[in-house]
PDB file of N, CA and C in Angstrom:
ATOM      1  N   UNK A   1     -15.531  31.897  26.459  1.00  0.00           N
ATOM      2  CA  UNK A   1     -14.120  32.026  26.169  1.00  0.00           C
ATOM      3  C   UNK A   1     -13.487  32.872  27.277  1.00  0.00           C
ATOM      4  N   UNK A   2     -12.151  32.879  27.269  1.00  0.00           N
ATOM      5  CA  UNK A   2     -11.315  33.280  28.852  1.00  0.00           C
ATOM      6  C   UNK A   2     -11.236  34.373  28.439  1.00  0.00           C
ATOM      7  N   UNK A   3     -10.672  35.617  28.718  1.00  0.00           N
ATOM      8  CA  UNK A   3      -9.892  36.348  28.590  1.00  0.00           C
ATOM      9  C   UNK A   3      -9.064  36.499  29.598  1.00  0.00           C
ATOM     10  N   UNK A   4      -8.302  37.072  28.995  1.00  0.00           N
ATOM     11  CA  UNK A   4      -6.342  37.123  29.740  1.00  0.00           C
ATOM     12  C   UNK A   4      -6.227  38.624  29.618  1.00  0.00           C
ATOM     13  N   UNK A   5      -5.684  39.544  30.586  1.00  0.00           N
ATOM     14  CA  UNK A   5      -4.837  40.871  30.154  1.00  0.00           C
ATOM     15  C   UNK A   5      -3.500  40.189  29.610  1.00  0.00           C
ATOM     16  N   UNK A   6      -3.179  40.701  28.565  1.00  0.00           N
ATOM     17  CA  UNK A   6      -2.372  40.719  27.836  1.00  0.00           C
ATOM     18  C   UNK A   6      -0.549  40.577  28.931  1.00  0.00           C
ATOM     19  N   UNK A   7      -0.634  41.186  30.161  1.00  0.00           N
ATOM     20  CA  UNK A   7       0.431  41.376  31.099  1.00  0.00           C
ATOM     21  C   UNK A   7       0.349  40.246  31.970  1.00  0.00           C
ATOM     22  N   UNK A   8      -0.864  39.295  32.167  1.00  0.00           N
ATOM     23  CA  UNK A   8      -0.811  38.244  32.720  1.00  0.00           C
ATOM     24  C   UNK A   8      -0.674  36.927  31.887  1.00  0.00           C
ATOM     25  N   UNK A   9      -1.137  37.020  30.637  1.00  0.00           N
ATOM     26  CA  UNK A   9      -0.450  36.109  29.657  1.00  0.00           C
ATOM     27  C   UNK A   9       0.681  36.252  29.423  1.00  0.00           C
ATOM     28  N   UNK A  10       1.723  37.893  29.416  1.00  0.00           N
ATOM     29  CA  UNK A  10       3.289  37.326  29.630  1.00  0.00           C
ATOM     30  C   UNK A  10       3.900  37.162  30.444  1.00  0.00           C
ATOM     31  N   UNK A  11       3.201  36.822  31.644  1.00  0.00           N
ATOM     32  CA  UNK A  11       3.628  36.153  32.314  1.00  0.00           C
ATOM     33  C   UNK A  11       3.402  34.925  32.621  1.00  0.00           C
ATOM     34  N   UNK A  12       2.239  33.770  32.318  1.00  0.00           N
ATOM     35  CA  UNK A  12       1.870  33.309  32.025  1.00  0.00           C
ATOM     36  C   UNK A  12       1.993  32.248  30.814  1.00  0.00           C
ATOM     37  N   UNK A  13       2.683  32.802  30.123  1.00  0.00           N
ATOM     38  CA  UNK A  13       2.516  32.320  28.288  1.00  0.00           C
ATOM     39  C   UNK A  13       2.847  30.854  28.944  1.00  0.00           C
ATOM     40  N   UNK A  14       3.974  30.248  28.772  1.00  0.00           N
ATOM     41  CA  UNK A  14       3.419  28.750  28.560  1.00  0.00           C
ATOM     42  C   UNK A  14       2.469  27.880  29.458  1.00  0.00           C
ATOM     43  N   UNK A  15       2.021  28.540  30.719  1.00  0.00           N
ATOM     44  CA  UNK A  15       1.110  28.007  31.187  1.00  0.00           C
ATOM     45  C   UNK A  15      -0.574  28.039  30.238  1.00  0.00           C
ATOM     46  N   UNK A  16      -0.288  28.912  29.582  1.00  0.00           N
ATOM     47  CA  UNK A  16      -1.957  29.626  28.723  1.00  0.00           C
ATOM     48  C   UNK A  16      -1.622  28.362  27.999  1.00  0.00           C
ATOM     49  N   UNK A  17      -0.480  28.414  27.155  1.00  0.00           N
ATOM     50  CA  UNK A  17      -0.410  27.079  25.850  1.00  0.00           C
ATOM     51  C   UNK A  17      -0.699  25.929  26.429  1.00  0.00           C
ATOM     52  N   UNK A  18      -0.442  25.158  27.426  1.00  0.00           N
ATOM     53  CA  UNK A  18      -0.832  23.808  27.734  1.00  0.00           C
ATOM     54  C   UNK A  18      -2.306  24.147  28.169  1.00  0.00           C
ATOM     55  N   UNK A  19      -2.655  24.664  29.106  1.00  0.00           N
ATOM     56  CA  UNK A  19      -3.845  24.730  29.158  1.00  0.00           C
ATOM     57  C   UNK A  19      -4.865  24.699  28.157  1.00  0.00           C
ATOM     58  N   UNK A  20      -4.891  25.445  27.262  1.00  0.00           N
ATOM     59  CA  UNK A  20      -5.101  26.019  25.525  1.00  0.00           C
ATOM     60  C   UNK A  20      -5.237  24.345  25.358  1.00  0.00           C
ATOM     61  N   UNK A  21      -4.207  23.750  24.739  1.00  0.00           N
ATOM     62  CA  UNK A  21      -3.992  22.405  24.369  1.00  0.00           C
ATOM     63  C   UNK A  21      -4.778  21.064  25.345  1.00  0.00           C
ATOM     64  N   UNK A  22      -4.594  21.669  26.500  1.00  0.00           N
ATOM     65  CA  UNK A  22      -5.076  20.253  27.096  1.00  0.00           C
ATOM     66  C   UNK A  22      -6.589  20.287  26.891  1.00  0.00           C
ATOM     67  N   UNK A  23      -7.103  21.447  27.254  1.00  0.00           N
ATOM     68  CA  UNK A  23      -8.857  21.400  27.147  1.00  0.00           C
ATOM     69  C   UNK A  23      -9.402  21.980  26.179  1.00  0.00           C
ATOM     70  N   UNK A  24      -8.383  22.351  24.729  1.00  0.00           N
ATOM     71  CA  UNK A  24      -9.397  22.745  23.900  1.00  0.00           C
ATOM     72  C   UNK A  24     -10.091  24.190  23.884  1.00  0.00           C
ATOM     73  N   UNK A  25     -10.192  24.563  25.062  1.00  0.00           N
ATOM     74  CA  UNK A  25     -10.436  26.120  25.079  1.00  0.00           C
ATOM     75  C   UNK A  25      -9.826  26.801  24.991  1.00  0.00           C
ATOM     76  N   UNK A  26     -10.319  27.797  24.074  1.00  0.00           N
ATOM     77  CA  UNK A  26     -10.117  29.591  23.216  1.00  0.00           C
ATOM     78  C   UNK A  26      -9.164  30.301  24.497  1.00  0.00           C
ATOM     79  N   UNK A  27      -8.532  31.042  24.402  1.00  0.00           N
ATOM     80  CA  UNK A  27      -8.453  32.329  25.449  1.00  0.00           C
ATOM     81  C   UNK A  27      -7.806  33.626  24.300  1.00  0.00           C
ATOM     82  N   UNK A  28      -9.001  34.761  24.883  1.00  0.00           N
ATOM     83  CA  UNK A  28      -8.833  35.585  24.508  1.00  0.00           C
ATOM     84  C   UNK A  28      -7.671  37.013  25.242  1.00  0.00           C
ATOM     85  N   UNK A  29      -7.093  37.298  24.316  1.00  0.00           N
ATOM     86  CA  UNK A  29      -5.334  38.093  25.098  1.00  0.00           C
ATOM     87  C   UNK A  29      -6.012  39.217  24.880  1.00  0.00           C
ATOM     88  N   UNK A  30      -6.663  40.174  26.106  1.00  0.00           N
ATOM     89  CA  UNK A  30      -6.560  41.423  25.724  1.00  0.00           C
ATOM     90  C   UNK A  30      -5.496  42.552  26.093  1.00  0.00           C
ATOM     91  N   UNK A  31      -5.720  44.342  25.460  1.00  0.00           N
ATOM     92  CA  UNK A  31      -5.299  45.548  26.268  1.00  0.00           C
ATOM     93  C   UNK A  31      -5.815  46.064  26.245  1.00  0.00           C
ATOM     94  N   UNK A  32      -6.182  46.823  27.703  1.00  0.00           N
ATOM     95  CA  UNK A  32      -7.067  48.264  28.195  1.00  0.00           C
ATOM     96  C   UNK A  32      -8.518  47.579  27.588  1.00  0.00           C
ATOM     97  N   UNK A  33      -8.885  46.161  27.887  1.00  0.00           N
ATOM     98  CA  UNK A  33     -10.138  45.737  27.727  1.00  0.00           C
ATOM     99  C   UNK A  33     -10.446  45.248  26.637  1.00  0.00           C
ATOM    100  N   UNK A  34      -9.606  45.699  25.212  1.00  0.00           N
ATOM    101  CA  UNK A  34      -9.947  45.530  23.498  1.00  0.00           C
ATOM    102  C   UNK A  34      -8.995  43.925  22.928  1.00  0.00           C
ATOM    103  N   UNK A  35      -9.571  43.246  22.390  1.00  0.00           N
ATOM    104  CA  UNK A  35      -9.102  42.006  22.175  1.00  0.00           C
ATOM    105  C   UNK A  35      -7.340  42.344  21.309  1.00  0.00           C
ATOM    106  N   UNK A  36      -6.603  41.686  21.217  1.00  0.00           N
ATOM    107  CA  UNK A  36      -5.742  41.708  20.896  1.00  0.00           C
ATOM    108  C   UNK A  36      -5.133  40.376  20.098  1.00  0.00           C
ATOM    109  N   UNK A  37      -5.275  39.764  20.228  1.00  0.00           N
ATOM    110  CA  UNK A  37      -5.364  37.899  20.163  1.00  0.00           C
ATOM    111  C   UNK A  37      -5.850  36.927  20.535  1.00  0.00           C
ATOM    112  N   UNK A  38      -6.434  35.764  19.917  1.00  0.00           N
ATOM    113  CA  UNK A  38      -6.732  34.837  20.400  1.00  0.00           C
ATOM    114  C   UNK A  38      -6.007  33.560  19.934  1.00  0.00           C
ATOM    115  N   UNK A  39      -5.519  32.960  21.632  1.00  0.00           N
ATOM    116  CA  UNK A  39      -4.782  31.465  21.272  1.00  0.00           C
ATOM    117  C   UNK A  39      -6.183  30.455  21.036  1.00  0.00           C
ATOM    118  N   UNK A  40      -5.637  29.975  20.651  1.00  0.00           N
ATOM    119  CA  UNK A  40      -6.604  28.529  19.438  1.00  0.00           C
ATOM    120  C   UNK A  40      -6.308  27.669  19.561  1.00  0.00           C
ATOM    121  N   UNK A  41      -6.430  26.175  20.399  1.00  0.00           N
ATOM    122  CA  UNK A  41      -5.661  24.644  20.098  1.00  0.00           C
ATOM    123  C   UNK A  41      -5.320  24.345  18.508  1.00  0.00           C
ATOM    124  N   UNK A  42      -4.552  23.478  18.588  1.00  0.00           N
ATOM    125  CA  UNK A  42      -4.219  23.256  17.247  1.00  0.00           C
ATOM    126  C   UNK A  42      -4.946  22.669  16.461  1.00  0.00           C
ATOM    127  N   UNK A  43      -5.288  22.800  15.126  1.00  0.00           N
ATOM    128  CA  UNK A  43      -6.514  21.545  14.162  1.00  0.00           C
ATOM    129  C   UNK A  43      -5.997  20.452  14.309  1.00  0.00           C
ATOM    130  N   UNK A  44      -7.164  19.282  14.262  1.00  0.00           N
ATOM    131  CA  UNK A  44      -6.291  17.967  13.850  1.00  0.00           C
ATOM    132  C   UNK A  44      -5.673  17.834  12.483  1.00  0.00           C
ATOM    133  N   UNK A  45      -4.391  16.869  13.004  1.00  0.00           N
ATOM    134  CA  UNK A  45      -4.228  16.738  11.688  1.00  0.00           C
ATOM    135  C   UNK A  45      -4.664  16.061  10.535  1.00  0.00           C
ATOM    136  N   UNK A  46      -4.696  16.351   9.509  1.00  0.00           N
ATOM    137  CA  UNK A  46      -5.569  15.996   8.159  1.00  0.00           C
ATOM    138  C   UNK A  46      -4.703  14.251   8.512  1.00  0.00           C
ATOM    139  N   UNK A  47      -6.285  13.576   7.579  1.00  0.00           N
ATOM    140  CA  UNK A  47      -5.744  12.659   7.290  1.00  0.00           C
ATOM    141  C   UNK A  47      -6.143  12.406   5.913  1.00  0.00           C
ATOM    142  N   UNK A  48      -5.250  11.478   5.055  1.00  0.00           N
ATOM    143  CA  UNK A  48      -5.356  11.118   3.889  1.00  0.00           C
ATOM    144  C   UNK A  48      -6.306  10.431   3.613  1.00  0.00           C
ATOM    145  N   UNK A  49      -7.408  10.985   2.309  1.00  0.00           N
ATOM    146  CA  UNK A  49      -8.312  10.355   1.862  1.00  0.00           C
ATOM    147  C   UNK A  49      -8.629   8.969   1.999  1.00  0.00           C
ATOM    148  N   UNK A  50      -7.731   8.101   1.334  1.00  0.00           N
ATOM    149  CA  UNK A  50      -7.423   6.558   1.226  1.00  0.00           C
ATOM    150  C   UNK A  50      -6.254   6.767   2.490  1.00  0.00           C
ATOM    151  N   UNK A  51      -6.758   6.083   3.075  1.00  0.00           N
ATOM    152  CA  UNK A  51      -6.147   5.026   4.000  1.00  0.00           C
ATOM    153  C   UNK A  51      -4.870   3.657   3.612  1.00  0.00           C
ATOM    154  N   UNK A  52      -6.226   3.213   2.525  1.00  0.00           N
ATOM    155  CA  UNK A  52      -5.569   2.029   1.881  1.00  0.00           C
ATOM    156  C   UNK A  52      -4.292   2.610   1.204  1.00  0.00           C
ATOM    157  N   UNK A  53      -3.252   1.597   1.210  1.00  0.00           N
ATOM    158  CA  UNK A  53      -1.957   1.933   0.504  1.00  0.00           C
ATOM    159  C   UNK A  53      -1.166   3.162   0.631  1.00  0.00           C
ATOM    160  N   UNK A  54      -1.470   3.464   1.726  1.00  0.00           N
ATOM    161  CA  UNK A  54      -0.431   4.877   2.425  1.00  0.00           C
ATOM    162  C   UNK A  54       0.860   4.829   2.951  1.00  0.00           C
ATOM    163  N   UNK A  55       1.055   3.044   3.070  1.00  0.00           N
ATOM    164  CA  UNK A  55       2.364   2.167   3.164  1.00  0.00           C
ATOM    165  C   UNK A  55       2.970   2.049   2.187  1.00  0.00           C
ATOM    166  N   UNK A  56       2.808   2.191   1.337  1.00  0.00           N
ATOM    167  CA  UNK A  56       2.938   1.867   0.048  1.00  0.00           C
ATOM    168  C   UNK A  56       4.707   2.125  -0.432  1.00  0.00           C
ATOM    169  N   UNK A  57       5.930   1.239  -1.218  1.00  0.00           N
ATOM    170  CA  UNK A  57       6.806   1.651  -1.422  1.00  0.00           C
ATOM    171  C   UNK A  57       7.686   1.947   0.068  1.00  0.00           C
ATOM    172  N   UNK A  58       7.104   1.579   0.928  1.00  0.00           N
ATOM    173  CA  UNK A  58       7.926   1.428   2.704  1.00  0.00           C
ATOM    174  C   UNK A  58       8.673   0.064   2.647  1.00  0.00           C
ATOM    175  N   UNK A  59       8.034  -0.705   2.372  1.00  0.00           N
ATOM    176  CA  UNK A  59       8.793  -1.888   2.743  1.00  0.00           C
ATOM    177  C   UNK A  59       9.433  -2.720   2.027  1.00  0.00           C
ATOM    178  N   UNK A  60      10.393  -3.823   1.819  1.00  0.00           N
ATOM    179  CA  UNK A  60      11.332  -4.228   1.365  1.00  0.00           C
ATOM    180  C   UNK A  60      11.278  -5.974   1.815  1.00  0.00           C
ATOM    181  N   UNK A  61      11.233  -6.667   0.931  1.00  0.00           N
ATOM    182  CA  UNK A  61      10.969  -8.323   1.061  1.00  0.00           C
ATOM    183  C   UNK A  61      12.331  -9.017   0.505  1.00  0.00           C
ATOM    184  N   UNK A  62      12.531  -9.532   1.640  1.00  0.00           N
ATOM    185  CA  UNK A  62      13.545 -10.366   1.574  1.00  0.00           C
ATOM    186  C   UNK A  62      13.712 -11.573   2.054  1.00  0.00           C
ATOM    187  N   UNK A  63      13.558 -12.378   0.630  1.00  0.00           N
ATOM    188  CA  UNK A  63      13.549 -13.918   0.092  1.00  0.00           C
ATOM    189  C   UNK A  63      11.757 -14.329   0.169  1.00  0.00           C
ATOM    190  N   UNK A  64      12.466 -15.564   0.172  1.00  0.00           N
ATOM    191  CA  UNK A  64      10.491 -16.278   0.174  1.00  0.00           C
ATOM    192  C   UNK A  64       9.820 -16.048   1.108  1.00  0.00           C
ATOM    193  N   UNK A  65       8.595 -15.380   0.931  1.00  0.00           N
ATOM    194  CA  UNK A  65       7.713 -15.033   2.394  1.00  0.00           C
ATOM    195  C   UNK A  65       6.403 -15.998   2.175  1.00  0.00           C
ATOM    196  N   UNK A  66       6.651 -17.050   1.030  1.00  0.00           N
ATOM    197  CA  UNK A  66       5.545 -18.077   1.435  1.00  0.00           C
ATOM    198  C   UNK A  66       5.693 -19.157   2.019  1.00  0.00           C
ATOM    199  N   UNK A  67       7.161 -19.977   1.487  1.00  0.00           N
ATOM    200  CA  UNK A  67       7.187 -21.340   2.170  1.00  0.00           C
ATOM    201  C   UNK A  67       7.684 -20.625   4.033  1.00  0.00           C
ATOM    202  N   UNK A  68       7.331 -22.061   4.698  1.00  0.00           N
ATOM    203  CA  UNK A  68       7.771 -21.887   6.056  1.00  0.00           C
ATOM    204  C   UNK A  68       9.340 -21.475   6.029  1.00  0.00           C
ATOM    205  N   UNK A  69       9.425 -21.362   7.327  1.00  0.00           N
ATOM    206  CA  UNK A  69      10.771 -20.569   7.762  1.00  0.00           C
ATOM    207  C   UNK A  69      11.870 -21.760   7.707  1.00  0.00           C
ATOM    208  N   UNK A  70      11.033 -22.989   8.323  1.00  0.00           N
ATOM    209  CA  UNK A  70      12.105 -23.946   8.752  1.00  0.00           C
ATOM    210  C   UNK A  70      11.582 -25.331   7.818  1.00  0.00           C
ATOM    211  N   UNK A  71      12.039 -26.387   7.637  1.00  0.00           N
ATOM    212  CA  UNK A  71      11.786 -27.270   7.210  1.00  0.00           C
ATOM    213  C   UNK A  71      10.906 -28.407   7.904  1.00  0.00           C
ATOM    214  N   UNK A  72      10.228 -29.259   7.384  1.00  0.00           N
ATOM    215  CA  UNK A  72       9.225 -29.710   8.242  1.00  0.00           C
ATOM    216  C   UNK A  72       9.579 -30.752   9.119  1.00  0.00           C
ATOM    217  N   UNK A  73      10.742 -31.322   9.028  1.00  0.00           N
ATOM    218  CA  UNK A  73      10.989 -32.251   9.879  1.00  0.00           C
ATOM    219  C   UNK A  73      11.788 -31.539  10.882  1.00  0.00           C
ATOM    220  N   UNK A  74      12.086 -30.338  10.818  1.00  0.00           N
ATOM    221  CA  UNK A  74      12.517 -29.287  12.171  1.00  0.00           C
ATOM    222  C   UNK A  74      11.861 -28.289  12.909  1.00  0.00           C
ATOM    223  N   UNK A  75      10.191 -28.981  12.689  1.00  0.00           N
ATOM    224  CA  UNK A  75       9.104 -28.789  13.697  1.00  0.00           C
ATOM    225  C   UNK A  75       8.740 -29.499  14.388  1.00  0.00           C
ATOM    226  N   UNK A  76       9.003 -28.771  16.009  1.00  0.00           N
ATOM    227  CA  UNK A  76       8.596 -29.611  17.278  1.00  0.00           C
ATOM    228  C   UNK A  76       7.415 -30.130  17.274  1.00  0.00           C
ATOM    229  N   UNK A  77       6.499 -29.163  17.040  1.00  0.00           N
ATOM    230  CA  UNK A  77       4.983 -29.894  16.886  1.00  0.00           C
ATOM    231  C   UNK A  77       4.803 -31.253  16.298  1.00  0.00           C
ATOM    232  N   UNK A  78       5.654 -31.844  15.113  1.00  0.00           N
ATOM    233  CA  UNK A  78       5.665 -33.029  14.333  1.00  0.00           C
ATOM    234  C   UNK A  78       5.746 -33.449  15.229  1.00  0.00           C
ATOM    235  N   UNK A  79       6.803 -33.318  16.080  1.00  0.00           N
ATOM    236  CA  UNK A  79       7.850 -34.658  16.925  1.00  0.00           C
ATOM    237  C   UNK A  79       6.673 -35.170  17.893  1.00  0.00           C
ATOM    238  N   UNK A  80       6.371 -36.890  17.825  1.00  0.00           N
ATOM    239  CA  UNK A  80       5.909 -37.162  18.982  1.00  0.00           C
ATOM    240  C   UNK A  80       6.431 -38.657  19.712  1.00  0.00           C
TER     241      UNK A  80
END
């Protein structure tokens, strides 16, 4: 794990956070040598147990979604 003096992390600070974030590694913020803080990447975020049906109540159907769109004698493919 890194450590930082505490006076070069404020100067520093958002360079420590992307860094922090991009690779995942700890850095430890000290003063006069004694830890003071440690930045942490963020956890992933949780995901929901079931997967299945997490859409659920999103979407909205409007008219018949079984017959075709168009009628069959106004498919090109027929035409030969």
């Amino acid at each position: 794990m890194e450590q930082l003096a505490i006076s070069k992390f404020k100067a520093t600070c958002l360079a420590v956070l992307d860094r922090v974030n991009r690779t995942g590694q700890p850095v430890l913020t000290t003063r006069f040598g004694k830890p003071v803080a440690e930045v942490v990447p963020p956890s992933p975020p949780e995901r929901p147990e079931r997967w299945l049906g997490c859409m659920r109540s999103t979407l909205r159907i409007n008219g018949d979604i079984v017959s075709p769109a168009l009628d069959e004698r106004e498919w090109e493919v027929l035409r030969s």
